[in-house]
PDB file of N, CA and C in Angstrom:
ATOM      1  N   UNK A   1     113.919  86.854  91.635  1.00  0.00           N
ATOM      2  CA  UNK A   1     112.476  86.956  91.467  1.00  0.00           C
ATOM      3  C   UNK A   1     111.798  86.563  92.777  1.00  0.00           C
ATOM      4  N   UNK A   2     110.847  87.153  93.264  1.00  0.00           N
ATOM      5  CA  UNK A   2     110.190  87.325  94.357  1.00  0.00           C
ATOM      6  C   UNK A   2     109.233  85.400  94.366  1.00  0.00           C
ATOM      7  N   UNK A   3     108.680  85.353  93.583  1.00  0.00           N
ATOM      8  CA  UNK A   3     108.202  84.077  93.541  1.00  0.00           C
ATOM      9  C   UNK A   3     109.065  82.853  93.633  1.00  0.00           C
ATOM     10  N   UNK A   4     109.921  82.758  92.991  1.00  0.00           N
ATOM     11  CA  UNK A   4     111.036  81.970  93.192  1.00  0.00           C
ATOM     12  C   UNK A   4     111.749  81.478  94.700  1.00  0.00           C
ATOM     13  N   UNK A   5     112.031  83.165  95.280  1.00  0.00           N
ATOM     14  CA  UNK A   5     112.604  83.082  96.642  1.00  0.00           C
ATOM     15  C   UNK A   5     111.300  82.631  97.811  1.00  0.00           C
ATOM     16  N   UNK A   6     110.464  82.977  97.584  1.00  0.00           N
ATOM     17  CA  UNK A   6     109.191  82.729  98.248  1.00  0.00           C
ATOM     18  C   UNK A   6     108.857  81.063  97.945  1.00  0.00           C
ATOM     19  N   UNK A   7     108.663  80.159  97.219  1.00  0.00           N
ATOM     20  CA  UNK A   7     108.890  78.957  96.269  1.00  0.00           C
ATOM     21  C   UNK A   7     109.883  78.967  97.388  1.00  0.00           C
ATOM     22  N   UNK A   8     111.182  78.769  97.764  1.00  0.00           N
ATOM     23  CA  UNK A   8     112.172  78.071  98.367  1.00  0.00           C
ATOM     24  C   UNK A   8     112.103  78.378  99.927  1.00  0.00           C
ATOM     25  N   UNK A   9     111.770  79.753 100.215  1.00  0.00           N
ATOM     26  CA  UNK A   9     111.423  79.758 101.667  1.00  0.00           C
ATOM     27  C   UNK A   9     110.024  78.500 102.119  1.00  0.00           C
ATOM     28  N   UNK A  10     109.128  78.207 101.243  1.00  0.00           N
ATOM     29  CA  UNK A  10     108.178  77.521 101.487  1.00  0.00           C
ATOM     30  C   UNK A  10     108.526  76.297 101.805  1.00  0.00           C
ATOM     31  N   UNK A  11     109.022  75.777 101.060  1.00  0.00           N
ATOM     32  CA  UNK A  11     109.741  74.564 100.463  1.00  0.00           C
ATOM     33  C   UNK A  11     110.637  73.695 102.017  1.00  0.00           C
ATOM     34  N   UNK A  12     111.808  74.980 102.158  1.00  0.00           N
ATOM     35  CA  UNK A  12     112.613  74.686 103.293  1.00  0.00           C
ATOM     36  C   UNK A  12     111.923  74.785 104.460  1.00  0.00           C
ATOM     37  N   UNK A  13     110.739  75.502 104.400  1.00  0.00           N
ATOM     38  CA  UNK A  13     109.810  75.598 106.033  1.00  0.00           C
ATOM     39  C   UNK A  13     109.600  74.647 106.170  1.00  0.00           C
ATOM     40  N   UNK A  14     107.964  74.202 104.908  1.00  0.00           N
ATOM     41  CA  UNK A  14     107.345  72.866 105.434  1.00  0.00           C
ATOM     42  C   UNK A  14     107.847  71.961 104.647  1.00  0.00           C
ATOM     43  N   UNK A  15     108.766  71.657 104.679  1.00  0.00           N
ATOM     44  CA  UNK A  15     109.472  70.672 104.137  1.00  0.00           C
ATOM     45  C   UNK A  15     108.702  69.059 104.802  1.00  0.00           C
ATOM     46  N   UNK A  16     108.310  68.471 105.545  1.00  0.00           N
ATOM     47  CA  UNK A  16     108.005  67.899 106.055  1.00  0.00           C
ATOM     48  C   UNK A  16     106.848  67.581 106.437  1.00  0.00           C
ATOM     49  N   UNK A  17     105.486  68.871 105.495  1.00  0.00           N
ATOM     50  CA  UNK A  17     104.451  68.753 105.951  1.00  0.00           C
ATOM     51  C   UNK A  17     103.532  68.595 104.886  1.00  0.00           C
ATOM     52  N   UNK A  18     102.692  67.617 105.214  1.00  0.00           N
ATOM     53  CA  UNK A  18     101.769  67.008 103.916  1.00  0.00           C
ATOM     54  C   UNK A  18     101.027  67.542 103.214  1.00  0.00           C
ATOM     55  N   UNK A  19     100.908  68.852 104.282  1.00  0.00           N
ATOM     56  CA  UNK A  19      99.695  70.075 103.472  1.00  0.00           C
ATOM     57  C   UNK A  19     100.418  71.418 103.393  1.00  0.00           C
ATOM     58  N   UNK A  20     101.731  70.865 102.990  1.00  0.00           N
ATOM     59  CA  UNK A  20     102.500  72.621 102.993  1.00  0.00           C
ATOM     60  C   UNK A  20     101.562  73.654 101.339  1.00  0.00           C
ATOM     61  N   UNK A  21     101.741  74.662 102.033  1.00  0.00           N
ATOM     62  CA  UNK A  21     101.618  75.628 100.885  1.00  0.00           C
ATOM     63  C   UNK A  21     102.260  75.217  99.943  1.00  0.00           C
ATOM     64  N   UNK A  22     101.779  75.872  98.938  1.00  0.00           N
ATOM     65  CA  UNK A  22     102.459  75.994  97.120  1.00  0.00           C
ATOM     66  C   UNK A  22     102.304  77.562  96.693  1.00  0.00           C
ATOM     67  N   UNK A  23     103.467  77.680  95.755  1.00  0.00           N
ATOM     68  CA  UNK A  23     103.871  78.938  95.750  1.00  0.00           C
ATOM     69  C   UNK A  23     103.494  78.691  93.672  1.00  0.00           C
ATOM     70  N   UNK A  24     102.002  79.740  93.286  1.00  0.00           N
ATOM     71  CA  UNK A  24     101.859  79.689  92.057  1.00  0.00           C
ATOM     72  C   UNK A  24     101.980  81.018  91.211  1.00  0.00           C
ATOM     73  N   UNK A  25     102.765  81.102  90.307  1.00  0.00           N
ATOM     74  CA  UNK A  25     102.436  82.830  89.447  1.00  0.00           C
ATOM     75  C   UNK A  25     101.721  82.408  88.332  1.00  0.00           C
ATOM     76  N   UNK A  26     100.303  83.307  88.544  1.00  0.00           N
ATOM     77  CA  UNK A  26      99.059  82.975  87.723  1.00  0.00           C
ATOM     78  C   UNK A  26      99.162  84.884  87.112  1.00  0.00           C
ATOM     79  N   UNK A  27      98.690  84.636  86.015  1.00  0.00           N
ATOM     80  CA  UNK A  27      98.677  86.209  85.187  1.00  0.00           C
ATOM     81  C   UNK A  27      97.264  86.523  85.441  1.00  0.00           C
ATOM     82  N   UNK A  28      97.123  87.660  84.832  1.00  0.00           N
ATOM     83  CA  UNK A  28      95.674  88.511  84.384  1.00  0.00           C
ATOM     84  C   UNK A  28      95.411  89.363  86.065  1.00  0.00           C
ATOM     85  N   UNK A  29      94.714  90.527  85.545  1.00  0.00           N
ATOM     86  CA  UNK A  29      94.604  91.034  86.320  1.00  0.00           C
ATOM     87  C   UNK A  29      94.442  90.277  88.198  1.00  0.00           C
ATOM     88  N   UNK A  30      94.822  91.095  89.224  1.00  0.00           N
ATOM     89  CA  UNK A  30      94.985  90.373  90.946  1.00  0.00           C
ATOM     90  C   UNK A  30      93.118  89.897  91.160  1.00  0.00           C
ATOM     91  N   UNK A  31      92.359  90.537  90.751  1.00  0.00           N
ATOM     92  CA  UNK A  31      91.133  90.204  91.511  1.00  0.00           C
ATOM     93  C   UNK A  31      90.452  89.098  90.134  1.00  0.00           C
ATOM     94  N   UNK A  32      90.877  88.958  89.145  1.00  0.00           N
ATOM     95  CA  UNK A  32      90.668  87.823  88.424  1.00  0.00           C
ATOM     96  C   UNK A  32      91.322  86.658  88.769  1.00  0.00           C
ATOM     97  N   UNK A  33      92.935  86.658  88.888  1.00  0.00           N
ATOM     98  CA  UNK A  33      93.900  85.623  89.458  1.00  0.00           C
ATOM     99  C   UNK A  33      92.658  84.919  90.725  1.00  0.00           C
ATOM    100  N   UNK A  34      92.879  85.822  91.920  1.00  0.00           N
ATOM    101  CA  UNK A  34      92.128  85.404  92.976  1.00  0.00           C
ATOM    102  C   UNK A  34      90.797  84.372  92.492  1.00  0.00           C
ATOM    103  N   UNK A  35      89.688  84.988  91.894  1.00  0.00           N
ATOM    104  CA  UNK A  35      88.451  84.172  91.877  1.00  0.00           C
ATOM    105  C   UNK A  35      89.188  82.677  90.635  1.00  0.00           C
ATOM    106  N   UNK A  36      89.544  83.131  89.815  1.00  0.00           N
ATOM    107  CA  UNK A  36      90.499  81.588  89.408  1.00  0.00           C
ATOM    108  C   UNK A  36      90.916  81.044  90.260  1.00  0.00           C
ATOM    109  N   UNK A  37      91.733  81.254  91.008  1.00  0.00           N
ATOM    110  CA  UNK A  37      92.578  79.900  92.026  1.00  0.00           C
ATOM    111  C   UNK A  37      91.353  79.943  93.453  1.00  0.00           C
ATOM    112  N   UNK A  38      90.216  79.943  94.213  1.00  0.00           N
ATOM    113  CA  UNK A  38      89.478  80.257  93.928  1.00  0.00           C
ATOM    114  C   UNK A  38      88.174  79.386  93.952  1.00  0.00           C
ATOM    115  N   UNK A  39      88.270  79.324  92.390  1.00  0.00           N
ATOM    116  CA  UNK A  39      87.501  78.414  91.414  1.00  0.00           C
ATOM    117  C   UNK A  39      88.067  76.966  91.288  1.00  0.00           C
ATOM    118  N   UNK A  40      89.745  77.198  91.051  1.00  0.00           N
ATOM    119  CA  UNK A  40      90.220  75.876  90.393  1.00  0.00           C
ATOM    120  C   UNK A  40      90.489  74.871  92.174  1.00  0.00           C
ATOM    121  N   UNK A  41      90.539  75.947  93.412  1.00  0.00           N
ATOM    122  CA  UNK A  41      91.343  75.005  94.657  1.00  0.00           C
ATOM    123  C   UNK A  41      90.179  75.600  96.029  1.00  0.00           C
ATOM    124  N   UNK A  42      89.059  76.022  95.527  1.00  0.00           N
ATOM    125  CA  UNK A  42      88.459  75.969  96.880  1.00  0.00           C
ATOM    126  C   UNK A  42      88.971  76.889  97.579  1.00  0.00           C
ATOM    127  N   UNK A  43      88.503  76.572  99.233  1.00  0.00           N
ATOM    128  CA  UNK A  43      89.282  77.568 100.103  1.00  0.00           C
ATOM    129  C   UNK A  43      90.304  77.863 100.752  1.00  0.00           C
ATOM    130  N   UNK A  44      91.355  77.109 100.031  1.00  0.00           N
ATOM    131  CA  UNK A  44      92.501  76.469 100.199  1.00  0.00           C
ATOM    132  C   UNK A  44      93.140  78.607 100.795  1.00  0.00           C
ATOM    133  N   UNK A  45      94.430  78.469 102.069  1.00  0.00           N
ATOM    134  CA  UNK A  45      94.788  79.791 102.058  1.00  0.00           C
ATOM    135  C   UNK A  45      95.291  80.446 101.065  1.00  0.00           C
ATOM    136  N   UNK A  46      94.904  81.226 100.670  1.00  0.00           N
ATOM    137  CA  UNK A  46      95.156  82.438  99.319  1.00  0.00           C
ATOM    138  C   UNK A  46      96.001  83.334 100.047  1.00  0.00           C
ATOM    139  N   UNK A  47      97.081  83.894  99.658  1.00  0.00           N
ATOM    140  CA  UNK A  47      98.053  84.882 100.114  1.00  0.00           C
ATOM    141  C   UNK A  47      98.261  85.415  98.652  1.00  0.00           C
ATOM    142  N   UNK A  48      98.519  86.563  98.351  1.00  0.00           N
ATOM    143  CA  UNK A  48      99.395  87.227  97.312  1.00  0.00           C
ATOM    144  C   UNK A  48     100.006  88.598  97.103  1.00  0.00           C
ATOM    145  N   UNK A  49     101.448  88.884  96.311  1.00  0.00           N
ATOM    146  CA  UNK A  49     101.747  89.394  96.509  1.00  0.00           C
ATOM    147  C   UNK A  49     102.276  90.446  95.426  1.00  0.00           C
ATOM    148  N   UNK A  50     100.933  91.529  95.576  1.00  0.00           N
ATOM    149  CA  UNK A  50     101.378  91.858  93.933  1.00  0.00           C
ATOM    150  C   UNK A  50     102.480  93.241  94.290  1.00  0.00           C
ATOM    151  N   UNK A  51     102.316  93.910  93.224  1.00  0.00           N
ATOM    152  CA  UNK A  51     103.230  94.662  92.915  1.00  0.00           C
ATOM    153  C   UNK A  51     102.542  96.235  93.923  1.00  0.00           C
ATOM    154  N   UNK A  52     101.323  96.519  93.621  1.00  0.00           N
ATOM    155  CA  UNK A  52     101.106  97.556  94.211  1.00  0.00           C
ATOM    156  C   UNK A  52      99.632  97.519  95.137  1.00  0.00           C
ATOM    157  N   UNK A  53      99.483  98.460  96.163  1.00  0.00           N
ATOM    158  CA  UNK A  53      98.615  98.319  96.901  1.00  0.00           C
ATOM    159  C   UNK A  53      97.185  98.783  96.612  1.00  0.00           C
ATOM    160  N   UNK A  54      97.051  99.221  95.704  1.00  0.00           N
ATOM    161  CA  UNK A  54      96.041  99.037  94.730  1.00  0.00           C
ATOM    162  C   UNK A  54      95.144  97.730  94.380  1.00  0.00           C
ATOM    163  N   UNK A  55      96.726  96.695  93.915  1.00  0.00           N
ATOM    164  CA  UNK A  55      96.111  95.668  93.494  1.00  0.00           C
ATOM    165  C   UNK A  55      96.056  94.883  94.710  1.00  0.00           C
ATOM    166  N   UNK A  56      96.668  94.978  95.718  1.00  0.00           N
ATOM    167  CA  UNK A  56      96.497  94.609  96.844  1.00  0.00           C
ATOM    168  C   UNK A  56      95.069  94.561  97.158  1.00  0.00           C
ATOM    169  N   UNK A  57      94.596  95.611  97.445  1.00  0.00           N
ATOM    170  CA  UNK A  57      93.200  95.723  97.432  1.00  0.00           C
ATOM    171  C   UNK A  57      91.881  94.705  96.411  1.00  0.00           C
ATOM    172  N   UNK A  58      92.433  94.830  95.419  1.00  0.00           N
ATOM    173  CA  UNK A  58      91.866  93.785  94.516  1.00  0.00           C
ATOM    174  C   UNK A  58      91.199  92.672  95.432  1.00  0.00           C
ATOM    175  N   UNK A  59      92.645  92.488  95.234  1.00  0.00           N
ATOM    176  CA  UNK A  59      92.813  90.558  95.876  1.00  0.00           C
ATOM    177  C   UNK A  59      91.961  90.231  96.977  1.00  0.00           C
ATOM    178  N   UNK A  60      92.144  91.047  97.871  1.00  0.00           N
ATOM    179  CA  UNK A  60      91.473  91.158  99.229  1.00  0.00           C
ATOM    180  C   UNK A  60      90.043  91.323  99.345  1.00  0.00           C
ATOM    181  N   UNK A  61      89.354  92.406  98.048  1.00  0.00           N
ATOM    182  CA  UNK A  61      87.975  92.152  98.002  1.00  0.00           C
ATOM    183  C   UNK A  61      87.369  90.821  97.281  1.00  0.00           C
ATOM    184  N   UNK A  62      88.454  90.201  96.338  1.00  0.00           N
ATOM    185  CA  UNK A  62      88.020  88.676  95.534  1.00  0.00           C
ATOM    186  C   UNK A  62      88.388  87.785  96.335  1.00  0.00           C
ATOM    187  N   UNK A  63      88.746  87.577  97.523  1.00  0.00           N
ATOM    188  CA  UNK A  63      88.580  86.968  98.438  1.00  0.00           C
ATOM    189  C   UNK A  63      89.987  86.578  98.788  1.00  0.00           C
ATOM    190  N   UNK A  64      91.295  86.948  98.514  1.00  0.00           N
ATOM    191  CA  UNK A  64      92.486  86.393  99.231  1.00  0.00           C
ATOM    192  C   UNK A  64      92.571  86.561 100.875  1.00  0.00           C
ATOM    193  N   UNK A  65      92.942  85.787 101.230  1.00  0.00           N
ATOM    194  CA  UNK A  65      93.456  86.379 102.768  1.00  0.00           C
ATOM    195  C   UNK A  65      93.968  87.178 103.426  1.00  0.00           C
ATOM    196  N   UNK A  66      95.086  87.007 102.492  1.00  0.00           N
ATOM    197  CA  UNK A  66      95.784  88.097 102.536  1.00  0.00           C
ATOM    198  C   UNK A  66      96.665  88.635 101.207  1.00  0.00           C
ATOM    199  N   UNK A  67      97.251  89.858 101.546  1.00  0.00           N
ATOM    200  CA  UNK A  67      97.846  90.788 100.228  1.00  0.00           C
ATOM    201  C   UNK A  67      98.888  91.756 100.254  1.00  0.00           C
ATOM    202  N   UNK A  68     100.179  91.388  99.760  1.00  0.00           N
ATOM    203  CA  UNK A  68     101.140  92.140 100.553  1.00  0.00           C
ATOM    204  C   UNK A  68     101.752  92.607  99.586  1.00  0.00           C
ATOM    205  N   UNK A  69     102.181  93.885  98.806  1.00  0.00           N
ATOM    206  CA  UNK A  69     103.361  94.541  98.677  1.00  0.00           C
ATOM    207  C   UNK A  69     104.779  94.277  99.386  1.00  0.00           C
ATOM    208  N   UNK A  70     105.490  92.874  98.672  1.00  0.00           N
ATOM    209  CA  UNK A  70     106.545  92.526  99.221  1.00  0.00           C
ATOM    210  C   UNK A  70     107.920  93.032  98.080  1.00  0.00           C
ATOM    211  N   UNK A  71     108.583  94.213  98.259  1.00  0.00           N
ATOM    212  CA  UNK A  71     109.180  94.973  97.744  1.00  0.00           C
ATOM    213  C   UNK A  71     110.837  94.104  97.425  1.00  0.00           C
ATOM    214  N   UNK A  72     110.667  93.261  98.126  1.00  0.00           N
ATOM    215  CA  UNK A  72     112.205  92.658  97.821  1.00  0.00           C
ATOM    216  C   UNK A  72     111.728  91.163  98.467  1.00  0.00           C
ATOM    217  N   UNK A  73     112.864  90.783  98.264  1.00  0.00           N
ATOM    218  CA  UNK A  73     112.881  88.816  99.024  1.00  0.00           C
ATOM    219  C   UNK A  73     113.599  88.599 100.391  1.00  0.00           C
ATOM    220  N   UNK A  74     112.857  89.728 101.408  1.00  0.00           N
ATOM    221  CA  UNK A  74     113.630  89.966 102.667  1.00  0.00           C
ATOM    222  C   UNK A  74     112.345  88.735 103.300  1.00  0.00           C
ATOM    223  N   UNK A  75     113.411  87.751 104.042  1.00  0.00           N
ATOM    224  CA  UNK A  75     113.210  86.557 104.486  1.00  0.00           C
ATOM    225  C   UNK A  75     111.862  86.696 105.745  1.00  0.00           C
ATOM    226  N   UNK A  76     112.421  87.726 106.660  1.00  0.00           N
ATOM    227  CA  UNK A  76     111.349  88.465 107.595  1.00  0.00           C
ATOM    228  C   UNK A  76     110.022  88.091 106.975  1.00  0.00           C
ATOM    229  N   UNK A  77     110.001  89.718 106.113  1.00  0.00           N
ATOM    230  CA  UNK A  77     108.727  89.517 105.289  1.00  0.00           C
ATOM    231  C   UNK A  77     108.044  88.924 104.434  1.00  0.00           C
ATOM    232  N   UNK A  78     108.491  87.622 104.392  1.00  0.00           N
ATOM    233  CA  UNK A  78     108.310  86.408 103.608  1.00  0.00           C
ATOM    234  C   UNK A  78     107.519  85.674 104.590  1.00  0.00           C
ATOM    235  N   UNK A  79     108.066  85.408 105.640  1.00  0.00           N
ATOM    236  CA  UNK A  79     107.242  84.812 106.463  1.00  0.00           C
ATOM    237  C   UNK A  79     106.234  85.214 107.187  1.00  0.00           C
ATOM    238  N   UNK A  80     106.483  86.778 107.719  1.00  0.00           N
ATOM    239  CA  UNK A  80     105.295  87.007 108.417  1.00  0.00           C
ATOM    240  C   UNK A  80     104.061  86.719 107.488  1.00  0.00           C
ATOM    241  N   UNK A  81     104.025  87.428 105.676  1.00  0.00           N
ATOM    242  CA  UNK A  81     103.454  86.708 104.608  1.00  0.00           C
ATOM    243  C   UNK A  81     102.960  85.929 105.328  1.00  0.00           C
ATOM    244  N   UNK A  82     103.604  84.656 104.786  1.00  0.00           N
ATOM    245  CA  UNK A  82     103.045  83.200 105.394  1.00  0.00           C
ATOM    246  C   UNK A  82     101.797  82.917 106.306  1.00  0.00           C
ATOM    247  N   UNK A  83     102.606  83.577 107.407  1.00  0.00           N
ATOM    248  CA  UNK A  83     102.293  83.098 108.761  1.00  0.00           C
ATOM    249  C   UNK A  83     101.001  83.978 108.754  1.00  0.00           C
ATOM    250  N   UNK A  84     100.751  85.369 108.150  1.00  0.00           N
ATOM    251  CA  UNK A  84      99.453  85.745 108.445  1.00  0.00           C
ATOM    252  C   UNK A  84      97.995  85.605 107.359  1.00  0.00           C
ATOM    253  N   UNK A  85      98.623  84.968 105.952  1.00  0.00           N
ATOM    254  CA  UNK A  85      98.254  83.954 105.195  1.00  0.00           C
ATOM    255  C   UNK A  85      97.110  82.819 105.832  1.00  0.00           C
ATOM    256  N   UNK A  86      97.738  81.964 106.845  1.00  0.00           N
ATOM    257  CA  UNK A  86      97.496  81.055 107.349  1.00  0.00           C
ATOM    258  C   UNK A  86      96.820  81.209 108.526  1.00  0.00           C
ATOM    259  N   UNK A  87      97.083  82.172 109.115  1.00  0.00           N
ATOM    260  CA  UNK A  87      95.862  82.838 109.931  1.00  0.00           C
ATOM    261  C   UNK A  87      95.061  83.231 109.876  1.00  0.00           C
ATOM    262  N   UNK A  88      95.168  84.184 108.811  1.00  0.00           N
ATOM    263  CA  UNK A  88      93.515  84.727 108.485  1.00  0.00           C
ATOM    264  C   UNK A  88      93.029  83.554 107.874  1.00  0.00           C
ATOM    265  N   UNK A  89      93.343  82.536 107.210  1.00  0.00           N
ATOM    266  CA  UNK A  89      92.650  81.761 106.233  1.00  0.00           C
ATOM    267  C   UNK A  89      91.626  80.773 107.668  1.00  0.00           C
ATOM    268  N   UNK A  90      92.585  80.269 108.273  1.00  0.00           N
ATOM    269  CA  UNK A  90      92.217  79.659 109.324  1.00  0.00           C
ATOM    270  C   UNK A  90      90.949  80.245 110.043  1.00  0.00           C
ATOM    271  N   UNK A  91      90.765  82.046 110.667  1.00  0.00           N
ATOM    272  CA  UNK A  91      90.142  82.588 111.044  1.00  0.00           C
ATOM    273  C   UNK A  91      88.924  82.309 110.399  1.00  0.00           C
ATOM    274  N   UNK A  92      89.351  82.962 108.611  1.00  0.00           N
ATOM    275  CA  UNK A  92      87.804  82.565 107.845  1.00  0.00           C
ATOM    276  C   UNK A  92      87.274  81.332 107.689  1.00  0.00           C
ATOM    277  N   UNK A  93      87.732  80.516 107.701  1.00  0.00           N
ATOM    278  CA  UNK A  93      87.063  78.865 107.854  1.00  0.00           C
ATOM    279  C   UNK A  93      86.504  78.960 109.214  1.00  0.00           C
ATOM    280  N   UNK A  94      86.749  79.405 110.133  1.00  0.00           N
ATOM    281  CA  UNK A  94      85.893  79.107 112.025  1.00  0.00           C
ATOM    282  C   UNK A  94      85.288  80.431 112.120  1.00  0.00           C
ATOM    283  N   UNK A  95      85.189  81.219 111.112  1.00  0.00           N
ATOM    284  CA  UNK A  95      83.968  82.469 111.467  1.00  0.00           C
ATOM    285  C   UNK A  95      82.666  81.459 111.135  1.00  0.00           C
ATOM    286  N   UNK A  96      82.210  80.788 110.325  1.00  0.00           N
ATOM    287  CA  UNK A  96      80.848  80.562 109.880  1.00  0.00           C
ATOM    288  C   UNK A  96      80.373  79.740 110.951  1.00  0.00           C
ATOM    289  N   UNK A  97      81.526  78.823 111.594  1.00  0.00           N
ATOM    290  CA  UNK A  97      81.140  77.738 113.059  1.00  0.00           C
ATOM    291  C   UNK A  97      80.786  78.453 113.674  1.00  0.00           C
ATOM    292  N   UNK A  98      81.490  79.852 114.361  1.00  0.00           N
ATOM    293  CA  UNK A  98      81.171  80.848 115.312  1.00  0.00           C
ATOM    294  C   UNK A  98      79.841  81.060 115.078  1.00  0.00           C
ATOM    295  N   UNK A  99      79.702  81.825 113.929  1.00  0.00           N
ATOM    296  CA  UNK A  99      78.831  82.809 113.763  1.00  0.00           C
ATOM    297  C   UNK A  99      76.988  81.653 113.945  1.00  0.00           C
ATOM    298  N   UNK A 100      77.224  80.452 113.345  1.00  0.00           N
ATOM    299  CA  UNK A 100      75.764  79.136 113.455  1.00  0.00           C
ATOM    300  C   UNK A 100      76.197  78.967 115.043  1.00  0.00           C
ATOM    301  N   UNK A 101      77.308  79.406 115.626  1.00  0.00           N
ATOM    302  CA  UNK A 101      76.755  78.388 117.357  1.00  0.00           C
ATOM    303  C   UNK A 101      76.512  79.984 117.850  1.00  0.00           C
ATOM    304  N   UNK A 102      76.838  81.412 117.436  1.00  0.00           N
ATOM    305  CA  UNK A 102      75.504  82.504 118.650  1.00  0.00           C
ATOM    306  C   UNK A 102      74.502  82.838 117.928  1.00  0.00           C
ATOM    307  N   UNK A 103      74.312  82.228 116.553  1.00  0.00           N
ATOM    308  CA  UNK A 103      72.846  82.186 116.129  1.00  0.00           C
ATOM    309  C   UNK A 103      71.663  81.294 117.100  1.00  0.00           C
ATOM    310  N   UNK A 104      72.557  79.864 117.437  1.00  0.00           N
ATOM    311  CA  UNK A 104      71.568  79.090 117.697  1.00  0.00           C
ATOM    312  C   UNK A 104      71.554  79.592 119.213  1.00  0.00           C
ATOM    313  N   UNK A 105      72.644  80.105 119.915  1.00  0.00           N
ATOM    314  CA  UNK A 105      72.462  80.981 121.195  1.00  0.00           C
ATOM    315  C   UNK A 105      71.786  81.792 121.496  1.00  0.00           C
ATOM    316  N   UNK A 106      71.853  82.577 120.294  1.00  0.00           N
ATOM    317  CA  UNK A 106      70.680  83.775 119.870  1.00  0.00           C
ATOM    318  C   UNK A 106      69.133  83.650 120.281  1.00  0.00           C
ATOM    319  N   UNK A 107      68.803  82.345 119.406  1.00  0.00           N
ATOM    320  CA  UNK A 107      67.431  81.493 119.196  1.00  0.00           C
ATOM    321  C   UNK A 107      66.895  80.798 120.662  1.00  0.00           C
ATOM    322  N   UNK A 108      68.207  80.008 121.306  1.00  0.00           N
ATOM    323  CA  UNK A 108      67.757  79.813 122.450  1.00  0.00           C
ATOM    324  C   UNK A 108      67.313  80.872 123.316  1.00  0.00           C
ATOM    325  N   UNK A 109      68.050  81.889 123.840  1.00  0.00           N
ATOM    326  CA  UNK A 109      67.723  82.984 124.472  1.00  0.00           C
ATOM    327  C   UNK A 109      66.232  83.567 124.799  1.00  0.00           C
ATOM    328  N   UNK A 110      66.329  83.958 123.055  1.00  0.00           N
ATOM    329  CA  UNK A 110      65.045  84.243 122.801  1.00  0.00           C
ATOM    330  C   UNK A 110      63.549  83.304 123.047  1.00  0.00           C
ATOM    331  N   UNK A 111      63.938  81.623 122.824  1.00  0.00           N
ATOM    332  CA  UNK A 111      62.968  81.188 123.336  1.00  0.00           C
ATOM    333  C   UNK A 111      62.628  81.186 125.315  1.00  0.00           C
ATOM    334  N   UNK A 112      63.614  81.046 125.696  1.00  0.00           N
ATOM    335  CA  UNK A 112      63.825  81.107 126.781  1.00  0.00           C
ATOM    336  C   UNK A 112      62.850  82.516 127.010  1.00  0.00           C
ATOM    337  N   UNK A 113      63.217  83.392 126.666  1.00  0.00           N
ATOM    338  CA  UNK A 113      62.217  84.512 127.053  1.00  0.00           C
ATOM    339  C   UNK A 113      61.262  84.641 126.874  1.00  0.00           C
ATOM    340  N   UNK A 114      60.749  84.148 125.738  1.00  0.00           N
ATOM    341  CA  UNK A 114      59.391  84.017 125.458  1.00  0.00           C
ATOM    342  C   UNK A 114      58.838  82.895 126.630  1.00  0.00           C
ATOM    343  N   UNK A 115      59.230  81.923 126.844  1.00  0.00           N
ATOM    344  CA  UNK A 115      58.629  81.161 127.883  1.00  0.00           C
ATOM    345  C   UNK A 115      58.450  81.594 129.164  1.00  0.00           C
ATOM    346  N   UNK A 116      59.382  82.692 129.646  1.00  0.00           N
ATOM    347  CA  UNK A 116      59.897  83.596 130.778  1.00  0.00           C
ATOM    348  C   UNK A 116      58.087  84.283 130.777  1.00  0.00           C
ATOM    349  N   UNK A 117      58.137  84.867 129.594  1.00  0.00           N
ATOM    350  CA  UNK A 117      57.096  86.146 129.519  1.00  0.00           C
ATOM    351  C   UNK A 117      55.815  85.014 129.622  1.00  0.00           C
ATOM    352  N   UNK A 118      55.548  84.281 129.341  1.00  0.00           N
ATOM    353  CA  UNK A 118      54.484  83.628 129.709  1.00  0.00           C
ATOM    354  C   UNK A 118      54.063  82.529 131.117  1.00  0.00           C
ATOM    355  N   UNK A 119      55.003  82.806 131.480  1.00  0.00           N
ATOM    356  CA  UNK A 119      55.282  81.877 132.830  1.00  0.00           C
ATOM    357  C   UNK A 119      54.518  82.671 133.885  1.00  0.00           C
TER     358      UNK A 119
END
């Protein structure tokens, strides 16, 4: 079972790390699962891996990170999983910092010019 082997690749990675991932199989439709875990853990990284790319899609518009059609328990693609899991999740937590420091860049600019034009 794909969850299982995924569950032990996790396990043996961060074995050692205080905030390792957890590996959960939650039912009901992929874009319901998603806003549940979600709901119940915040913005904790969401990865999942359903059966078809369809539901792939789901997930990805209810907000997972990521969404993979992982067809077997090939170790490779277990991790890249992971690893791009944890990237995008990472990414979406430092878009909103980005996006408030060239707002307030934005704002400066603009005052700056306005003072320009009246100078």
């Amino acid at each position: 079972m794909l969850a299982g082997a995924l569950r032990d690749l996790v396990e043996k990675r961060f074995r050692t790390d205080p905030t390792s991932p957890t590996v959960e199989v939650v039912g009901g439709p992929w874009d319901e699962r998603v806003r549940r875990v979600r709901d119940e853990h915040g913005s904790v990284p969401l990865g999942c891996a359903p059966p078809t790319e369809q539901d792939c899609l789901g997930a990805l518009r209810a907000g997972a990170d990521e969404a993979l059609v992982v067809p077997n328990a090939d170790p490779v693609a277990m991790h890249s999983f992971i690893d791009r899991t944890l990237l995008r999740a990472s990414l979406r937590r430092t878009l909103p910092l980005q996006s408030a420091e060239l707002l307030t860049l934005d704002k400066t600019i603009a005052n700056l010019l306005r003072m320009w034009a009246h100078a």
